[in-house]
N, C-alpha and C. Protein backbone atom coordinates (compact mmCIF):
# COMPACT_ATOMS: atom_id res chain seq x y z
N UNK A 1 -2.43 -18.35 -14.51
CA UNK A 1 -3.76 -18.47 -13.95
C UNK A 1 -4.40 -19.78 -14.41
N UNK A 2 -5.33 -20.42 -13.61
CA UNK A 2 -5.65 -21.58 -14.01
C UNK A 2 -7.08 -21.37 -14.59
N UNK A 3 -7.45 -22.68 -15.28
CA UNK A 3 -8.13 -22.12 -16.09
C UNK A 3 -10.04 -21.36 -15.62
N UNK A 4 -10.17 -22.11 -14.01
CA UNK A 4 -11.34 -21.48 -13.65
C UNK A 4 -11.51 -20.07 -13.45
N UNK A 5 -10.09 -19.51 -13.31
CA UNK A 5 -10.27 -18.56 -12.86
C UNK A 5 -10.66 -17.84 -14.08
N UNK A 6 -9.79 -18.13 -15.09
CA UNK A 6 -10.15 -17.20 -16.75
C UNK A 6 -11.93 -17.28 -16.52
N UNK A 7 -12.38 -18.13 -16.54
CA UNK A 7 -13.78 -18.26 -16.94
C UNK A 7 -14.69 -17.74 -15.41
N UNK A 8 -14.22 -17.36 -14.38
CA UNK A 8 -14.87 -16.71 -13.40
C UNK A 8 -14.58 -15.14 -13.67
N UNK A 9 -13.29 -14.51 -13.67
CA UNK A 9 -12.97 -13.21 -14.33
C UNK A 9 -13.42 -12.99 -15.44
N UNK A 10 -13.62 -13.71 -16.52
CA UNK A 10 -14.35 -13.13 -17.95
C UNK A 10 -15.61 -12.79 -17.36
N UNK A 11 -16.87 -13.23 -16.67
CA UNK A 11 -17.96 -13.72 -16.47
C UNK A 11 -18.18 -12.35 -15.93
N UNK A 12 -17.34 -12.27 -14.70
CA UNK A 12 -17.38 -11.03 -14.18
C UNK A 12 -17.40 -9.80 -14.64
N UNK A 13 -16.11 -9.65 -15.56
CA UNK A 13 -16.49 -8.25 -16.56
C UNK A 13 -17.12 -8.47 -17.59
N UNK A 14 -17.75 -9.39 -18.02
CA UNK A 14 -18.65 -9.00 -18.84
C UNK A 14 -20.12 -8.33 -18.55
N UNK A 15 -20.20 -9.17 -17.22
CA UNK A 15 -21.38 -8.44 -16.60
C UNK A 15 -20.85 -7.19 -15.94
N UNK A 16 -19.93 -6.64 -15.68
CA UNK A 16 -19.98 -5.50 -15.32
C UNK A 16 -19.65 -4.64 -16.51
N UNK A 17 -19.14 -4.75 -17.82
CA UNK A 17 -19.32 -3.99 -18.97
C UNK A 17 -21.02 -3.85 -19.11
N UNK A 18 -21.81 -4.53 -19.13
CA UNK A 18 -23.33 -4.59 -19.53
C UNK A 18 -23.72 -3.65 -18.12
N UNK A 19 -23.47 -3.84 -17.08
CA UNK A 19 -24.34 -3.14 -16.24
C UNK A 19 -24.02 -1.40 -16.40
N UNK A 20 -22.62 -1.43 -16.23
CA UNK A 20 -22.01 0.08 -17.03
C UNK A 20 -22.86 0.48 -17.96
N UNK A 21 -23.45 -0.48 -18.91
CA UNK A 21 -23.34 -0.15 -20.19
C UNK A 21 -24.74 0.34 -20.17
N UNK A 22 -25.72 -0.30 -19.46
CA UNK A 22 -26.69 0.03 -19.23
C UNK A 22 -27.56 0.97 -17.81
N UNK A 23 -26.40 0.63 -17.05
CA UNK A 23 -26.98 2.19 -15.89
C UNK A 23 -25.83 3.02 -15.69
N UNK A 24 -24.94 2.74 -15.65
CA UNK A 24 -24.00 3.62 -15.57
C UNK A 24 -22.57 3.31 -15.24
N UNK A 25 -21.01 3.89 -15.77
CA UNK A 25 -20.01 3.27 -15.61
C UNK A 25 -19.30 3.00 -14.48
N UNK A 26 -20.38 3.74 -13.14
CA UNK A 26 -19.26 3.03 -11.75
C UNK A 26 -20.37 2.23 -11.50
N UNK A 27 -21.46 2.13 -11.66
CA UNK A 27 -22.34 0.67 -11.15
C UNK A 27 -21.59 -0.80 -11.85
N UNK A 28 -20.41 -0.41 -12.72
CA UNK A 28 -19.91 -2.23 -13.22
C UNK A 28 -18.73 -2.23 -11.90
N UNK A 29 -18.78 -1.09 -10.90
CA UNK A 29 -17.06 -1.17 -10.67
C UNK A 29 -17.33 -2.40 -9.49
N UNK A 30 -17.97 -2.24 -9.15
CA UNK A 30 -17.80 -3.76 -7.47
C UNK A 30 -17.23 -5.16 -8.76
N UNK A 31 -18.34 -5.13 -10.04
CA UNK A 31 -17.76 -6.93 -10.35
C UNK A 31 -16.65 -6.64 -11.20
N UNK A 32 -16.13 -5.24 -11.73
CA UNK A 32 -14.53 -4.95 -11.85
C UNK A 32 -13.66 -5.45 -11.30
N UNK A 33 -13.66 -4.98 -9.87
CA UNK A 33 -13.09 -5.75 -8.54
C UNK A 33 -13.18 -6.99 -8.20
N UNK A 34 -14.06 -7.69 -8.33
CA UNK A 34 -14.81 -9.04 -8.64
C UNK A 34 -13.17 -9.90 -9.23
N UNK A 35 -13.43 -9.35 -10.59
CA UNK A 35 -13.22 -9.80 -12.04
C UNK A 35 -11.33 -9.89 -11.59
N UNK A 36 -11.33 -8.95 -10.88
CA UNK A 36 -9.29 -8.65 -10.60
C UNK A 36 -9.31 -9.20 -9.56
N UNK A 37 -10.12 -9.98 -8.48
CA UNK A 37 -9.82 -10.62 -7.32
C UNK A 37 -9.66 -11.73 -8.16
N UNK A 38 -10.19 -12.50 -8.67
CA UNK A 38 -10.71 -14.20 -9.19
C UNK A 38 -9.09 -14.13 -9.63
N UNK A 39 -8.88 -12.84 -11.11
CA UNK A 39 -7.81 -13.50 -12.06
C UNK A 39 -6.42 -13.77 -10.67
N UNK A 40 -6.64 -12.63 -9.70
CA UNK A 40 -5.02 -12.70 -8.60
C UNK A 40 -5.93 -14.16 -8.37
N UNK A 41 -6.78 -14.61 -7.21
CA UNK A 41 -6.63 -15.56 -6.50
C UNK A 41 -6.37 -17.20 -6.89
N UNK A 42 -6.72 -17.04 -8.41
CA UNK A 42 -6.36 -18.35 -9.10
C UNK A 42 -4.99 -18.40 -10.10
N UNK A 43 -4.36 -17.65 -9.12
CA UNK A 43 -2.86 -17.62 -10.09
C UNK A 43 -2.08 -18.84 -9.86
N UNK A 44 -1.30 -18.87 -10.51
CA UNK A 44 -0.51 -20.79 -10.39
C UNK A 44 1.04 -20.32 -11.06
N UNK A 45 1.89 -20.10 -9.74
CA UNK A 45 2.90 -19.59 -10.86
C UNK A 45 3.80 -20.83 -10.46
N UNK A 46 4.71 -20.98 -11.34
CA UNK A 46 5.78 -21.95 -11.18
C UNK A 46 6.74 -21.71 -9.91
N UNK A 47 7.02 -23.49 -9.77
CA UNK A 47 7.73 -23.00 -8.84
C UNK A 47 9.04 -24.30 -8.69
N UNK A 48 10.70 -24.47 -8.09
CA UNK A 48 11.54 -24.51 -8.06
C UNK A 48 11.14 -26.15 -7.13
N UNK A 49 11.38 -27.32 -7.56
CA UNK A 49 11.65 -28.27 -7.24
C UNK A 49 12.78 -28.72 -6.26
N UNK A 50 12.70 -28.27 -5.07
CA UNK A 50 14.25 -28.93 -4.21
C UNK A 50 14.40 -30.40 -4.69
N UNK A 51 15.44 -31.00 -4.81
CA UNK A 51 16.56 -32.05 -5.08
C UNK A 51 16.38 -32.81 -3.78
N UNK A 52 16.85 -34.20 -4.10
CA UNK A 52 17.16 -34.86 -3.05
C UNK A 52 15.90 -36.28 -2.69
N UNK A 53 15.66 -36.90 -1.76
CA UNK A 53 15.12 -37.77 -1.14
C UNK A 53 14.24 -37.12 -0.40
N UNK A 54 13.07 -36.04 -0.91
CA UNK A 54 11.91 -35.15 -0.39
C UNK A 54 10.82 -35.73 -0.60
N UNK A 55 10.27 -34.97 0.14
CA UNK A 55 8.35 -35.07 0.24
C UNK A 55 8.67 -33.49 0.31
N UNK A 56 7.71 -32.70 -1.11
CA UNK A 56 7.42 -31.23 -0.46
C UNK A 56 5.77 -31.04 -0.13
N UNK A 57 5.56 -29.78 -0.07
CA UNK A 57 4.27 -29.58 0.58
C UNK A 57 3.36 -29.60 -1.13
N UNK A 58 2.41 -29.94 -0.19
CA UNK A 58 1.03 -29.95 -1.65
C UNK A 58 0.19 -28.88 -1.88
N UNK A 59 0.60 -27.90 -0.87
CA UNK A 59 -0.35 -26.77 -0.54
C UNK A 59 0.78 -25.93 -0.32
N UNK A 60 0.27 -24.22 -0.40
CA UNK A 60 0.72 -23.18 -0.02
C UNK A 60 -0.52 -22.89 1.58
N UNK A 61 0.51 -22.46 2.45
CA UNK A 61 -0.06 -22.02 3.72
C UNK A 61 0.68 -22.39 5.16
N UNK A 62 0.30 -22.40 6.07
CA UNK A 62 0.79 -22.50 7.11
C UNK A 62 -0.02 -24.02 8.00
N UNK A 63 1.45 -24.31 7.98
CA UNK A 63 1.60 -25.81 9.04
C UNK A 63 0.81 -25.50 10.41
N UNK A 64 -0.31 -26.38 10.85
CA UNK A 64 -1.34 -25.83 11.97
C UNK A 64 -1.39 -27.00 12.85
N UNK A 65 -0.38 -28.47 12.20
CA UNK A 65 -0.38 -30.03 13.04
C UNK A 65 0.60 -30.59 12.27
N UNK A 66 1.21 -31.26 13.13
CA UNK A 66 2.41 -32.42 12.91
C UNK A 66 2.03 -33.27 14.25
N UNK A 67 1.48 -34.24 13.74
CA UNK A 67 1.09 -35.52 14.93
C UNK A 67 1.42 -36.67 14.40
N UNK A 68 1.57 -37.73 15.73
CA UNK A 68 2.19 -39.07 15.51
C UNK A 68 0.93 -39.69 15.40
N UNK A 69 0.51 -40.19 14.23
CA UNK A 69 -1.10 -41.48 14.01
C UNK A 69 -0.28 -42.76 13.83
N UNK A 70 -1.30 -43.49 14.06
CA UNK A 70 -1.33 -45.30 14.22
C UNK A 70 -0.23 -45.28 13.23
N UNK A 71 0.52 -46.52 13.97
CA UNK A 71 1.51 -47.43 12.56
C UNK A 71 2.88 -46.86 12.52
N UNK A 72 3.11 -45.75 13.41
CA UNK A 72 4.26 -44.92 13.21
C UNK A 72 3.88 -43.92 12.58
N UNK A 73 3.24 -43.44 11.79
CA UNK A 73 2.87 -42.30 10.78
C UNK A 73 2.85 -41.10 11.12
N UNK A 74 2.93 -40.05 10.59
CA UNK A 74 3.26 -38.93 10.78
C UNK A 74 1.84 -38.00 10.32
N UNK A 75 0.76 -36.90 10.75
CA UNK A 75 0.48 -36.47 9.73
C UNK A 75 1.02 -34.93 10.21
N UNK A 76 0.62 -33.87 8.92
CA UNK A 76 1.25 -33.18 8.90
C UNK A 76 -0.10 -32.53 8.47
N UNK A 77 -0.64 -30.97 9.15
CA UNK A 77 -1.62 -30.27 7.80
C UNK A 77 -1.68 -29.32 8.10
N UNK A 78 -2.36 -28.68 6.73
CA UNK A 78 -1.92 -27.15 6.41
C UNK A 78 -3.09 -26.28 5.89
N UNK A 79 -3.01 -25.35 6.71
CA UNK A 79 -4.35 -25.00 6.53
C UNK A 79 -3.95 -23.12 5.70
N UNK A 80 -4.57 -23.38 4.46
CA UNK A 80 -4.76 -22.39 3.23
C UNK A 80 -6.09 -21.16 3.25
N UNK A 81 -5.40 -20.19 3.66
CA UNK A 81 -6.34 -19.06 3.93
C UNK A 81 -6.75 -18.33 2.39
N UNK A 82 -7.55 -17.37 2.37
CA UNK A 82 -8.02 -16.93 0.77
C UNK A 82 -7.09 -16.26 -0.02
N UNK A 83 -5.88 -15.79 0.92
CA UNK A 83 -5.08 -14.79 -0.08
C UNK A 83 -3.88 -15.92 -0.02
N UNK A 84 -3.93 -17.06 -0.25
CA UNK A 84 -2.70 -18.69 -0.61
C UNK A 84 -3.13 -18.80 -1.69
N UNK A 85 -2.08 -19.34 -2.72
CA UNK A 85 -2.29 -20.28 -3.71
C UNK A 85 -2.79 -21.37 -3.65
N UNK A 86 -3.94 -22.03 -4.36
CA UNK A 86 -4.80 -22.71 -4.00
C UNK A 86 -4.95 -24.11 -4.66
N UNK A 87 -3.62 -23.96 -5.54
CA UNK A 87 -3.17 -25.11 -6.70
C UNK A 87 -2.41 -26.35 -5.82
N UNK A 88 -2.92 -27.53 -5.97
CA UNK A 88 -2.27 -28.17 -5.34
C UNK A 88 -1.22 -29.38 -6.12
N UNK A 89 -0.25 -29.97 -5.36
CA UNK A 89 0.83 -30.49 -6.00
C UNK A 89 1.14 -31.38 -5.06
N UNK A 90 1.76 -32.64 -6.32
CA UNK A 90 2.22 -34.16 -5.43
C UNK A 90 3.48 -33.74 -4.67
N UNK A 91 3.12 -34.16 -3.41
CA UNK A 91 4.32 -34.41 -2.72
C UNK A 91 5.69 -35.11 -2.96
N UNK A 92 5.47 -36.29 -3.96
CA UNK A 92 6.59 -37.34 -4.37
C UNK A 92 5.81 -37.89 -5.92
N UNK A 93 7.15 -38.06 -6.27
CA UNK A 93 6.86 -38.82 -7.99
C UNK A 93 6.71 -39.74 -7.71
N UNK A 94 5.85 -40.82 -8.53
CA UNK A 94 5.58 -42.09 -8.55
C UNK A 94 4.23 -42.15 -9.23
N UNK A 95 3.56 -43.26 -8.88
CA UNK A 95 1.89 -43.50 -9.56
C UNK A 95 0.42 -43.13 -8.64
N UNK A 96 -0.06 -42.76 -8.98
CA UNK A 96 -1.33 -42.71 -8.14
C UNK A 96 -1.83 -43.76 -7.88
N UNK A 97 -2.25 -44.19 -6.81
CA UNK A 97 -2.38 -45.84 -6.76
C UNK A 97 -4.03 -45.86 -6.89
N UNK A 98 -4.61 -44.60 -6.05
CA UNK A 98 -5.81 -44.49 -5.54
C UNK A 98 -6.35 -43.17 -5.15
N UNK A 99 -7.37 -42.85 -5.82
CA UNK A 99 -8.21 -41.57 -5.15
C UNK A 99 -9.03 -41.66 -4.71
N UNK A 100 -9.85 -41.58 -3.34
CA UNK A 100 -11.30 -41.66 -2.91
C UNK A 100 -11.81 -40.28 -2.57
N UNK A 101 -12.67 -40.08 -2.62
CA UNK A 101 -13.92 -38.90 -2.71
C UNK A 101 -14.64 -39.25 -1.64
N UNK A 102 -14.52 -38.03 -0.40
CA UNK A 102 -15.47 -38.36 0.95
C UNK A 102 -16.55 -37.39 0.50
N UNK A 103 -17.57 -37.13 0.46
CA UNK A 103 -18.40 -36.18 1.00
C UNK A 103 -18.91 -36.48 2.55
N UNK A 104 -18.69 -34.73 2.62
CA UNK A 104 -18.37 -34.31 4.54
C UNK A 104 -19.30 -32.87 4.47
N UNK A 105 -18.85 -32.35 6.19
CA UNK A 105 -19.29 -31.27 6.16
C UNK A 105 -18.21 -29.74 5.74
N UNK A 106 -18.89 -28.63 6.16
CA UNK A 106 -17.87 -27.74 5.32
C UNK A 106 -17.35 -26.96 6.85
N UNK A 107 -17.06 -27.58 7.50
CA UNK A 107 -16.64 -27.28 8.78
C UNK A 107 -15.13 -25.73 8.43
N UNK A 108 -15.16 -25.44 9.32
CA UNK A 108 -14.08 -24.49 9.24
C UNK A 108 -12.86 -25.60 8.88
N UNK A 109 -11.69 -25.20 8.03
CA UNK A 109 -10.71 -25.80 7.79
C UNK A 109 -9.76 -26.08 8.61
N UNK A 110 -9.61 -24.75 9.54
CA UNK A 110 -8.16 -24.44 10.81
C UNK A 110 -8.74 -25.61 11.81
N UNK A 111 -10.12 -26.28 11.67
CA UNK A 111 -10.27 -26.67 13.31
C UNK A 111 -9.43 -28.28 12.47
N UNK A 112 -9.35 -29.22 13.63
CA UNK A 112 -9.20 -30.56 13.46
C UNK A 112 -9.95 -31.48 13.02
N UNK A 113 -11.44 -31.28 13.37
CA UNK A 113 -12.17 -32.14 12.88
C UNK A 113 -12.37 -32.26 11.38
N UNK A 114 -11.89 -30.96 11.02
CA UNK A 114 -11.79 -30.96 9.52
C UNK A 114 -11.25 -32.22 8.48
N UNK A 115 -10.17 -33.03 9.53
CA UNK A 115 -9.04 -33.88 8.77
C UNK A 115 -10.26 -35.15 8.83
N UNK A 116 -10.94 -35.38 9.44
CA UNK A 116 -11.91 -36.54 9.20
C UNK A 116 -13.82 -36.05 9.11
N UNK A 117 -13.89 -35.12 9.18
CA UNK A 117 -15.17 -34.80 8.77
C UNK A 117 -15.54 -34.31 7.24
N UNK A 118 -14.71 -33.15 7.26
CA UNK A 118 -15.02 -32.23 5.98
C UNK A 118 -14.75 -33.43 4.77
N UNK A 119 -15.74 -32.68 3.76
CA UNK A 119 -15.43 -33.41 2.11
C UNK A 119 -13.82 -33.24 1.95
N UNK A 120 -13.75 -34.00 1.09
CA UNK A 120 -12.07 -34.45 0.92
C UNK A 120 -12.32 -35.68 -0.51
N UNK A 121 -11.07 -35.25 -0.45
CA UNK A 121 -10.69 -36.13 -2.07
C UNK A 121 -8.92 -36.44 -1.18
N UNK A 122 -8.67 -38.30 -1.26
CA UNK A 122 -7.26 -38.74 -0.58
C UNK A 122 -7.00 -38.89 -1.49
N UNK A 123 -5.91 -38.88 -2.10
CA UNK A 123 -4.63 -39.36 -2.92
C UNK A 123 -3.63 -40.48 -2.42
N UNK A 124 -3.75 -41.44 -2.90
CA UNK A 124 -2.01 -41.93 -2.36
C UNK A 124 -1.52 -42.81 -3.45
N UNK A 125 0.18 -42.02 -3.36
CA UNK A 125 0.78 -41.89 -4.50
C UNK A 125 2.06 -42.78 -4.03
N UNK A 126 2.79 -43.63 -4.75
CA UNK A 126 3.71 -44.83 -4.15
C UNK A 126 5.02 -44.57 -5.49
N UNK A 127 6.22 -44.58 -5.18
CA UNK A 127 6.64 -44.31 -6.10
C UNK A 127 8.45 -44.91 -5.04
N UNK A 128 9.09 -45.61 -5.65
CA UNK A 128 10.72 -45.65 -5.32
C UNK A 128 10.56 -46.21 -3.74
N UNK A 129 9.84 -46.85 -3.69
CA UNK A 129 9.42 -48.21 -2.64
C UNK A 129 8.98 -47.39 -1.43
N UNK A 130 8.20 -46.25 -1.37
CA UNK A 130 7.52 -45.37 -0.19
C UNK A 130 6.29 -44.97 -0.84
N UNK A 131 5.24 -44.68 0.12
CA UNK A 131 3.75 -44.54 -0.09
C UNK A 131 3.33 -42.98 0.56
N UNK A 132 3.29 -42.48 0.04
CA UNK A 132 3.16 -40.94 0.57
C UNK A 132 0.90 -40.86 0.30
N UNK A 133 0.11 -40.52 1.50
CA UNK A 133 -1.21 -40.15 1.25
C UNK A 133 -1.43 -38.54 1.72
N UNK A 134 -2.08 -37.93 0.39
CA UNK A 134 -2.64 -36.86 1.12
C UNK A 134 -3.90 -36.35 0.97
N UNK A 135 -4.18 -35.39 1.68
CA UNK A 135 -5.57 -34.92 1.19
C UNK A 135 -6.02 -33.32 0.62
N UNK A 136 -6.97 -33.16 -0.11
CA UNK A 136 -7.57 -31.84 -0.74
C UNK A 136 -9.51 -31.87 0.63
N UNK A 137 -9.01 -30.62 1.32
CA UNK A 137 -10.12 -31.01 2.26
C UNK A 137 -10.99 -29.80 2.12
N UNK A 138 -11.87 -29.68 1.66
CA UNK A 138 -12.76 -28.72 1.96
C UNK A 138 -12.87 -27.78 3.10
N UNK A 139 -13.33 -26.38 3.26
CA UNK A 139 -13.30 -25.90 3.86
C UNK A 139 -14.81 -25.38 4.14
N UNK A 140 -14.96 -24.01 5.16
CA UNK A 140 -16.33 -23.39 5.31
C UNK A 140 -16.32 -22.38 3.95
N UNK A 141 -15.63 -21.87 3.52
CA UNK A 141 -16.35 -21.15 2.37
C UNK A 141 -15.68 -22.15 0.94
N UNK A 142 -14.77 -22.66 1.02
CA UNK A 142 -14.40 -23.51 0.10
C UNK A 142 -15.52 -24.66 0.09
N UNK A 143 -16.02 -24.85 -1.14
CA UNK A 143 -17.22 -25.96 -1.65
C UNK A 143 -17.10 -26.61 -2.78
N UNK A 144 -16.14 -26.68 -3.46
CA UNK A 144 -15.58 -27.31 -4.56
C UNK A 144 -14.24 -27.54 -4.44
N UNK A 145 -13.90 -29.24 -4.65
CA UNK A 145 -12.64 -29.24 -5.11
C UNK A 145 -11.93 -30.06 -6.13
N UNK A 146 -11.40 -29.56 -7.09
CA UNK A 146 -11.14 -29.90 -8.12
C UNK A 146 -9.85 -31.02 -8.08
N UNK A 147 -9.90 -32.00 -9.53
CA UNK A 147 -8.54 -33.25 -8.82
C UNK A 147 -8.76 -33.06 -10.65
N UNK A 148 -7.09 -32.62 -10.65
CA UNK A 148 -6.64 -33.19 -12.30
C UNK A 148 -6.71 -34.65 -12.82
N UNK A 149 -6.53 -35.34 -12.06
CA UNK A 149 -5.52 -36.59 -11.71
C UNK A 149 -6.77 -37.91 -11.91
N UNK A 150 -6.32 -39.05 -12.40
CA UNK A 150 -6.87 -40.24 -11.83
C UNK A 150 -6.29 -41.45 -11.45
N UNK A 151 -6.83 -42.20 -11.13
CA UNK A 151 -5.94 -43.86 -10.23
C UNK A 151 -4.84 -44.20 -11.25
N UNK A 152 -3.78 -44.60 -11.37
CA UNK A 152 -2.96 -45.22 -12.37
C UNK A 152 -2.01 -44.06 -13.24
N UNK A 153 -2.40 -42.34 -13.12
CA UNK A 153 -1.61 -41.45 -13.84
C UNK A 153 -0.15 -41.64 -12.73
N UNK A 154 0.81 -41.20 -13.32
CA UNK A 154 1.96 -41.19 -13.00
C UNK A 154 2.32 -39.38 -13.52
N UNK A 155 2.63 -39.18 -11.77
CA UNK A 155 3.57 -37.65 -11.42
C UNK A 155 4.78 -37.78 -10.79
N UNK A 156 5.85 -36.48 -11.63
CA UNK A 156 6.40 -36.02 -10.90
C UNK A 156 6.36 -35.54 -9.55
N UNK A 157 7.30 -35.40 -8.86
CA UNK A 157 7.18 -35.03 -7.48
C UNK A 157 6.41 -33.02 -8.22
N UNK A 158 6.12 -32.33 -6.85
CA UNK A 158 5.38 -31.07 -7.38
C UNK A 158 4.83 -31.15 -8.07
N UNK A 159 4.53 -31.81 -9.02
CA UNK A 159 3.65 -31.76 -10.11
C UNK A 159 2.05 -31.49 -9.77
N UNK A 160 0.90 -30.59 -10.97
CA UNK A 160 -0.18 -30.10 -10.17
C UNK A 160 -0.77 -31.12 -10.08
N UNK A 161 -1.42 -30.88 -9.90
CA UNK A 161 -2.61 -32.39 -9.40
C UNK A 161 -4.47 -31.95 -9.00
N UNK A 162 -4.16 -30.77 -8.76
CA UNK A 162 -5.53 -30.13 -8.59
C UNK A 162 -5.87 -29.02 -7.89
N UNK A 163 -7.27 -28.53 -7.56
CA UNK A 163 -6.77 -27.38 -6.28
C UNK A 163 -8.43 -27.01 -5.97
N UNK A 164 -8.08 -26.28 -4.84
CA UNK A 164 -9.29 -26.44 -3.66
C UNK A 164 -9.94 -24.79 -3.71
N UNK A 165 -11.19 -24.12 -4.06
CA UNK A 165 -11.54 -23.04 -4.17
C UNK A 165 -11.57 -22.49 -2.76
N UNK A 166 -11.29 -21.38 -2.53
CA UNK A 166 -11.65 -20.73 -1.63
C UNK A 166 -11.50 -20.99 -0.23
N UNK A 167 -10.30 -21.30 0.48
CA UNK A 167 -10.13 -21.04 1.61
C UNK A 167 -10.48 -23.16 1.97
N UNK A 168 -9.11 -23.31 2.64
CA UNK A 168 -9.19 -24.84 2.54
C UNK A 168 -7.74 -25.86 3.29
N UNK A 169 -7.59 -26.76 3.41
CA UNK A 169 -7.05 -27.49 4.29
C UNK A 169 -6.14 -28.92 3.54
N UNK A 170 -4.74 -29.32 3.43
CA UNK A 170 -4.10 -29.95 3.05
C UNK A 170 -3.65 -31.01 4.03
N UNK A 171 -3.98 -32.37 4.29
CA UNK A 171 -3.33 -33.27 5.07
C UNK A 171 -2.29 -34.10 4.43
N UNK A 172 -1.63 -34.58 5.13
CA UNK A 172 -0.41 -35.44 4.48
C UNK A 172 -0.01 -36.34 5.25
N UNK A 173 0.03 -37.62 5.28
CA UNK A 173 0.34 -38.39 5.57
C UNK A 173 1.71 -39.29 5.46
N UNK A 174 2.74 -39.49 6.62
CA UNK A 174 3.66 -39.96 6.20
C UNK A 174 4.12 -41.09 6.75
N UNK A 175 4.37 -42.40 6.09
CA UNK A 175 5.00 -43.36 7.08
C UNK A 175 6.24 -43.01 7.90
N UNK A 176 7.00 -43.97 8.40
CA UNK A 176 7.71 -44.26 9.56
C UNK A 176 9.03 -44.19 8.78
N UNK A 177 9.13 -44.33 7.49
CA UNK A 177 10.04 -44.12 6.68
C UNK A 177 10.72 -42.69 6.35
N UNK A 178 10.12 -41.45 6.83
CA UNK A 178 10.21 -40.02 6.77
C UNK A 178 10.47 -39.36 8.34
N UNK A 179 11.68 -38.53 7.51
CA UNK A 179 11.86 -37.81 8.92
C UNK A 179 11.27 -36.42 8.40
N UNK A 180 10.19 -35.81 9.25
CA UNK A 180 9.46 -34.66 9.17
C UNK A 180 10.52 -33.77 9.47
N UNK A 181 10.49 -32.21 8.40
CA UNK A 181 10.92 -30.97 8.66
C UNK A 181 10.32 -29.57 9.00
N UNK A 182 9.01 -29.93 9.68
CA UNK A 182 8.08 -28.82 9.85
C UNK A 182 7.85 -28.45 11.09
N UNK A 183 7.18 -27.57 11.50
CA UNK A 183 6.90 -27.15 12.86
C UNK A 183 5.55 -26.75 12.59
N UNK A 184 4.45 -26.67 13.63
CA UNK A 184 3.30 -25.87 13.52
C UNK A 184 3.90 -24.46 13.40
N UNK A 185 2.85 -23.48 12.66
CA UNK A 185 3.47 -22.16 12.70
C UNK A 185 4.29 -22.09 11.68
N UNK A 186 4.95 -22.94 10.56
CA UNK A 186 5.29 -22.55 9.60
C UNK A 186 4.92 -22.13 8.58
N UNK A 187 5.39 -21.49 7.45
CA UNK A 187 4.85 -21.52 6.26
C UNK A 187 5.37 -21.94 5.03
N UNK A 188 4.64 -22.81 4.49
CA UNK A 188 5.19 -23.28 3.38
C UNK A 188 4.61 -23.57 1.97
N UNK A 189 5.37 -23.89 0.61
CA UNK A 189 4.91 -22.69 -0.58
C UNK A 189 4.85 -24.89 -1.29
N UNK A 190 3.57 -24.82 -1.70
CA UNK A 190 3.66 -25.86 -2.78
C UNK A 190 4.33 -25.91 -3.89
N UNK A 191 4.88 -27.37 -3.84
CA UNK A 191 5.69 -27.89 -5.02
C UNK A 191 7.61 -27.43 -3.99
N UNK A 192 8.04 -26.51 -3.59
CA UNK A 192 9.26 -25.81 -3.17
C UNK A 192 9.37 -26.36 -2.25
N UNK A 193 8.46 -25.99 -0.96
CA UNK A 193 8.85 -26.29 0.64
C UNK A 193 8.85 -27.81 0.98
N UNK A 194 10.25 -28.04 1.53
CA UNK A 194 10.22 -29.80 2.31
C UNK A 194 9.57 -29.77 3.37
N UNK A 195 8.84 -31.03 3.16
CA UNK A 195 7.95 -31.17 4.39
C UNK A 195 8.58 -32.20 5.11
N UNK A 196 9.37 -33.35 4.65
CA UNK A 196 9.92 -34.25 5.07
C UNK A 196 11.14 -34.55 4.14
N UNK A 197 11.98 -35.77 4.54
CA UNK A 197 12.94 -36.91 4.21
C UNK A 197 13.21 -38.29 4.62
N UNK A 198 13.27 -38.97 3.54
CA UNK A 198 13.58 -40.38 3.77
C UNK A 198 14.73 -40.74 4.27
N UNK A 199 14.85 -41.20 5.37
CA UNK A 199 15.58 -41.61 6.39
C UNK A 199 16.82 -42.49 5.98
N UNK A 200 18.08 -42.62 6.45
CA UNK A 200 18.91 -42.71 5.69
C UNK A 200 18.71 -44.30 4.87
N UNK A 201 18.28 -44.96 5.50
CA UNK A 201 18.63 -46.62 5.81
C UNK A 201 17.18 -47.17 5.05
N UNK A 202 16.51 -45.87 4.31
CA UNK A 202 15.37 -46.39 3.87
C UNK A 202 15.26 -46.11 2.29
C-alpha cells in the first residue's frame, strides 16, 4: 500500500472508533468501510518486468486510443477506472529529461479532450538513444496527482514514478521508432504489459 493510503485508512478508523465510541458501535461502520476501501484502492503490488527492447504501460486499465499524431508518433491512452491500480510507472529506463505541470479542467477521463484539456503532469524520459513522453492526467473525480520523480532522476524501465487518485487517464507518447502492441479495448497491468517495441533497425 502506498503511503497515502496508510494515512487516509488510519484517519478513517480513527474517526470511526470515536464515533462508535461515542454514539454507538454500528454508527463507526460506513467510515469502517471507508477505512477498507482506501487501504484495497491504494495497493501497489509488485510486478514482473518483461525483457527485451519494450515500452510497458504506465498505468493499469484499459487501452481507449492508439492514434497516429504529428511527426510519425504514436499516442496510445488508457483510461483507469476506481477499482485499477492507480500507481504509476516509467515506461522505459533512462533519465527524466523534463516534467511540466498543466493545470486543466477535471473533465471526465474516458472522453478525448481529456489528453489536452484536463490537469496533467508530462514526463519525458530518454534513455538508449529513444525518447518515450507520457502523461498522469486528471480525471472528474480524480483531483490530485502525485509525481515521485524530478527533471534529471534516472529510472528503471517500470519503475514507480507516481500515481493519480481516484479514477484517471494515462497518455503515452511514442516516436516513429516503436512498433505499437495494443488495440483499443485492451487491458493492461503497469510496469508488466508491452505497449510497444523498438523496431528492428533502431
Amino acid at each position: 500500500m502506498v503511503r497515502d493510503g496508510i494515512f487516509y485508512a488510519v484517519g478513517l478508523l480513527a474517526g470511526g472508533i470515536l464515533i462508535s465510541y461515542v454514539v454507538g458501535p454500528w454508527w463507526g461502520l460506513p467510515l469502517y468501510l471507508l477505512a477498507a476501501f482506501c487501504a484495497w484502492f491504494f495497493r501497489d503490488p509488485d510486478r514482473p518486468v518483461p525483457p527485451g527492447r519494450v515500452a510497458v504501460s504506465p498505468a493499469d486499465g484499459k487501452v481507449v486510443v492508439v492514434a497516429p499524431e504529428t511527426g510519425g508518433r504514436t499516442r496510445v491512452s488508457i483510461f483507469l477506472n476506481i477499482f485499477d491500480v492507480h500507481v504509476n510507472r516509467s515506461p522505459i529506463g533512462g533519465v527524466i529529461t523534463d516534467i511540466c505541470y498543466q493545470k486543466g479542467k477535471f473533465m471526465n477521463a474516458a472522453l478525448a479532450a481529456a489528453s489536452t484539456d484536463n490537469e496533467m503532469n508530462t514526463f519525458t524520459v530518454s534513455g538508449e538513444g529513444v525518447t518515450v513522453v507520457f502523461k498522469q492526467i486528471a480525471g472528474l473525480i480524480a483531483r490530485r496527482i502525485v509525481c515521485y520523480m524530478k527533471p534529471g532522476d534516472h529510472v528503471a524501465i517500470g519503475q514507480r514514478v507516481g500515481l493519480i487518485k481516484f479514477g484517471s487517464r494515462c497518455d503515452v507518447i511514442f516516436g516513429p521508432e516503436w512498433l505499437t502492441e495494443v488495440t483499443p479495448g485492451m487491458r493492461v497491468s503497469a510496469g508488466s504489459s508491452v505497449l510497444a517495441r523498438r523496431k528492428e533497425n533502431t
